[in-house]
Protein backbone atom coordinates (compact mmCIF):
# COMPACT_ATOMS: atom_id res chain seq x y z
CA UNK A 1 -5.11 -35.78 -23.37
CA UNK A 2 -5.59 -34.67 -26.86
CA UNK A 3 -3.86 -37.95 -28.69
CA UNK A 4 -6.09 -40.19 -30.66
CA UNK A 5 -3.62 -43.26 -30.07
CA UNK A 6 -2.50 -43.55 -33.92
CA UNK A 7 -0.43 -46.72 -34.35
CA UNK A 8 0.89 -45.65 -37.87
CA UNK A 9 4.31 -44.96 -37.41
CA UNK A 10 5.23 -44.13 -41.38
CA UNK A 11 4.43 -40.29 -40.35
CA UNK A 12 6.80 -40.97 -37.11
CA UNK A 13 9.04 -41.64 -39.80
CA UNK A 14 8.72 -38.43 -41.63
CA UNK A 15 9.25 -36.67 -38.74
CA UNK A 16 12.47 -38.02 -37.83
CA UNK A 17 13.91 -37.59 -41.20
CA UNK A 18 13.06 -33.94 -41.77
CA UNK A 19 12.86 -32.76 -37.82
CA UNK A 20 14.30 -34.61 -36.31
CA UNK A 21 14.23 -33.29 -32.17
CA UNK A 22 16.90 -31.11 -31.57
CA UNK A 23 18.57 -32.93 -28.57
CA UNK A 24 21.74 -30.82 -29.43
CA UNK A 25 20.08 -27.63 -28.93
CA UNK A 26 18.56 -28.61 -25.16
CA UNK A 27 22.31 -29.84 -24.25
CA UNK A 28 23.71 -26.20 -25.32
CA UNK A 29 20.83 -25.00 -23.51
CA UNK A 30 21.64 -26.87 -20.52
CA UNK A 31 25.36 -25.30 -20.32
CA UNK A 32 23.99 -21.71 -20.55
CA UNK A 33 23.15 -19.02 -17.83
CA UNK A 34 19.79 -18.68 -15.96
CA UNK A 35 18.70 -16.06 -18.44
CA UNK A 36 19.64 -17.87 -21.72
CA UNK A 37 18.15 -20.79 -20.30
CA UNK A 38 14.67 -18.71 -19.72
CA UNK A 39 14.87 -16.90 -23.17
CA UNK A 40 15.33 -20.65 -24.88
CA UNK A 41 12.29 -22.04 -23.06
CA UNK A 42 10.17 -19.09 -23.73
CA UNK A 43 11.09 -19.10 -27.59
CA UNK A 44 9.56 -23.25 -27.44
CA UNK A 45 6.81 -22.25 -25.84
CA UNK A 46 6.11 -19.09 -28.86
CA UNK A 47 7.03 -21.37 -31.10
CA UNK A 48 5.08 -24.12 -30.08
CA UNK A 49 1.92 -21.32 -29.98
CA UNK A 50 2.61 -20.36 -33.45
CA UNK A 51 2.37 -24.19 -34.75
CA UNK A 52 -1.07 -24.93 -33.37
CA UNK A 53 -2.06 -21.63 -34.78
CA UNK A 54 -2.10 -22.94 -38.20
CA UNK A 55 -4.86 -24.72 -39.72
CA UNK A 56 -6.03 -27.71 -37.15
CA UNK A 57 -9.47 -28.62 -38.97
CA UNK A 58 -9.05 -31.85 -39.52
CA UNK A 59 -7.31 -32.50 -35.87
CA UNK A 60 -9.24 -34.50 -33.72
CA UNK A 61 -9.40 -32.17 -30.76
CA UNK A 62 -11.97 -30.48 -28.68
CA UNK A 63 -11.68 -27.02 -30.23
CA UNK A 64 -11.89 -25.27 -26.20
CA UNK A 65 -8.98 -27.45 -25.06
CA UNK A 66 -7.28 -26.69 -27.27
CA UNK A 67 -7.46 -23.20 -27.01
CA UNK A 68 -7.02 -23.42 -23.03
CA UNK A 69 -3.61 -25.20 -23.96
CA UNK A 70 -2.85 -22.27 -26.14
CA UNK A 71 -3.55 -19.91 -22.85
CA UNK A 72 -1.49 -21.60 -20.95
CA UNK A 73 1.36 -21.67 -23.12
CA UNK A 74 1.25 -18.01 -23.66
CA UNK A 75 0.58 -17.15 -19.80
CA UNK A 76 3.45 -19.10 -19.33
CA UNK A 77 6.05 -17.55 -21.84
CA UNK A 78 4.68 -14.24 -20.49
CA UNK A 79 5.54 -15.22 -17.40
CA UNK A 80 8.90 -16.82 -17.79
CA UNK A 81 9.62 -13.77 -20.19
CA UNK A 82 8.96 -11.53 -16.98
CA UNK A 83 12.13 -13.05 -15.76
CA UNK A 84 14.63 -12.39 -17.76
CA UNK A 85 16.82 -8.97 -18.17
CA UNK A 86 16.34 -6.95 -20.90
CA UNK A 87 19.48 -8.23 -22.11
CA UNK A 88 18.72 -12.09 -22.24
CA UNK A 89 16.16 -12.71 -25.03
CA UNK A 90 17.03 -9.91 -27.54
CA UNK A 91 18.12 -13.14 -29.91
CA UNK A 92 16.30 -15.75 -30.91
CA UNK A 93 17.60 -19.16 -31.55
CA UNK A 94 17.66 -19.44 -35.41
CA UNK A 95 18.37 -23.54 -35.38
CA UNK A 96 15.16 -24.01 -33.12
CA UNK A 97 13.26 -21.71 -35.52
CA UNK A 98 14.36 -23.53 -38.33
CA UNK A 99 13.57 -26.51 -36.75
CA UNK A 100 9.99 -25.73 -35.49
CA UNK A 101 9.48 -23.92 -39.71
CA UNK A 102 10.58 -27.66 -40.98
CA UNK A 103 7.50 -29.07 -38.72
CA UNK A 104 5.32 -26.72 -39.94
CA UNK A 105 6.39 -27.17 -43.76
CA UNK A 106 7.78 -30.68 -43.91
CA UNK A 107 5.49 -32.21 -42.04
CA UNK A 108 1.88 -30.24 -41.59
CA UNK A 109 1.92 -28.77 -45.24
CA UNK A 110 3.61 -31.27 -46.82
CA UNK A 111 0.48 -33.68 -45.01
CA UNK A 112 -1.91 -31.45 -46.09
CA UNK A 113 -2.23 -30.61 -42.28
CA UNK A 114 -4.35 -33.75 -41.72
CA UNK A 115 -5.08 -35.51 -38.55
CA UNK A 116 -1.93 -37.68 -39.06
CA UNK A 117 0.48 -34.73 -39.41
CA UNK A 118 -1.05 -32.81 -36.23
CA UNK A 119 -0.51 -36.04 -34.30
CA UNK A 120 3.01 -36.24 -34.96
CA UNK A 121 3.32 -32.32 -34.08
CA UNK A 122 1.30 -33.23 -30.84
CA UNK A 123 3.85 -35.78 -30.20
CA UNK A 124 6.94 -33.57 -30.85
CA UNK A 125 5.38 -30.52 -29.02
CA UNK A 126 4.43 -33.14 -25.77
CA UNK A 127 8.30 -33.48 -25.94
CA UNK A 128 9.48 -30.26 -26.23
CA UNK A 129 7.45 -29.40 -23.15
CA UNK A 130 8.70 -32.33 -21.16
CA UNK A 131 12.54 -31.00 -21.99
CA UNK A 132 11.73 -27.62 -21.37
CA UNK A 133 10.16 -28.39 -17.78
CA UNK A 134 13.54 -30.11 -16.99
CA UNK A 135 15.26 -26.95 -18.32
CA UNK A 136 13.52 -25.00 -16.13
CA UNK A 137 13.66 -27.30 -13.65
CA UNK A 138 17.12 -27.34 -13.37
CA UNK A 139 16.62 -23.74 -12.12
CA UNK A 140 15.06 -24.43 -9.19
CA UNK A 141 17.54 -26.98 -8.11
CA UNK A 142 21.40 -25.38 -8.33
CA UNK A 143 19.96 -21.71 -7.31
């Protein structure tokens, strides 16, 4: 809902090269237990938190959605963090906090965080929450 419809793709570009989505990191995901599952989905969703905690000026976005989307990404790692042992998220995922660092360096600092750079990080972020939701997902169907 918050997408201003850019066409320029040279940013898309930029993404790619420096973060590239970590579609190897969901498929080892996808392998592990219930728990590790749970602990990598609630690390995206801190992550993802952390990102649009940085400076979003010159974003195009309503300044209350935007901090209603940041609710409900915290209410739900809270939640989904309620479910795991005290054993399953003790570690974090060091590739998928490199990779979500490399957004915030290569791509919104490097940009000068401008409404461009947040656009592609809205993009990335819309996808991480899609994979995550079949992560999860996948919960609900084998158990």
């Amino acid at each position: 809902m918050q997408g201003n419809n850019s066409t320029n793709t040279t940013g898309d570009a930029e993404v790619k090269s420096t973060a590239a989505f970590p579609y190897d990191l969901y498929s080892q995901a996808s392998k592990a237990s219930a728990e590790e599952k749970l602990g990598f989905t609630v690390q995206i969703l801190e992550e993802a938190a952390a990102l649009f905690e940085e400076d979003h000026s010159s974003a195009s976005w309503e300044e209350r959605t935007l901090e209603d989307f940041l609710n409900v990404v915290t209410q739900q790692a809270d939640g989904l963090r309620s479910c795991i042992g005290s054993h399953g998220h003790k570690k974090k995922n060091k590739k998928l906090h490199m990779y979500f660092k490399r957004l915030s360096r290569h791509v919104l600092e490097q940009m000068g965080h401008s409404a461009e750079a947040w656009e592609l990080v809205r993009k990335e972020i819309r996808d991480h929450l899609t994979r995550a939701h079949l992560l999860v997902s996948s919960l609900l169907t084998t158990n």
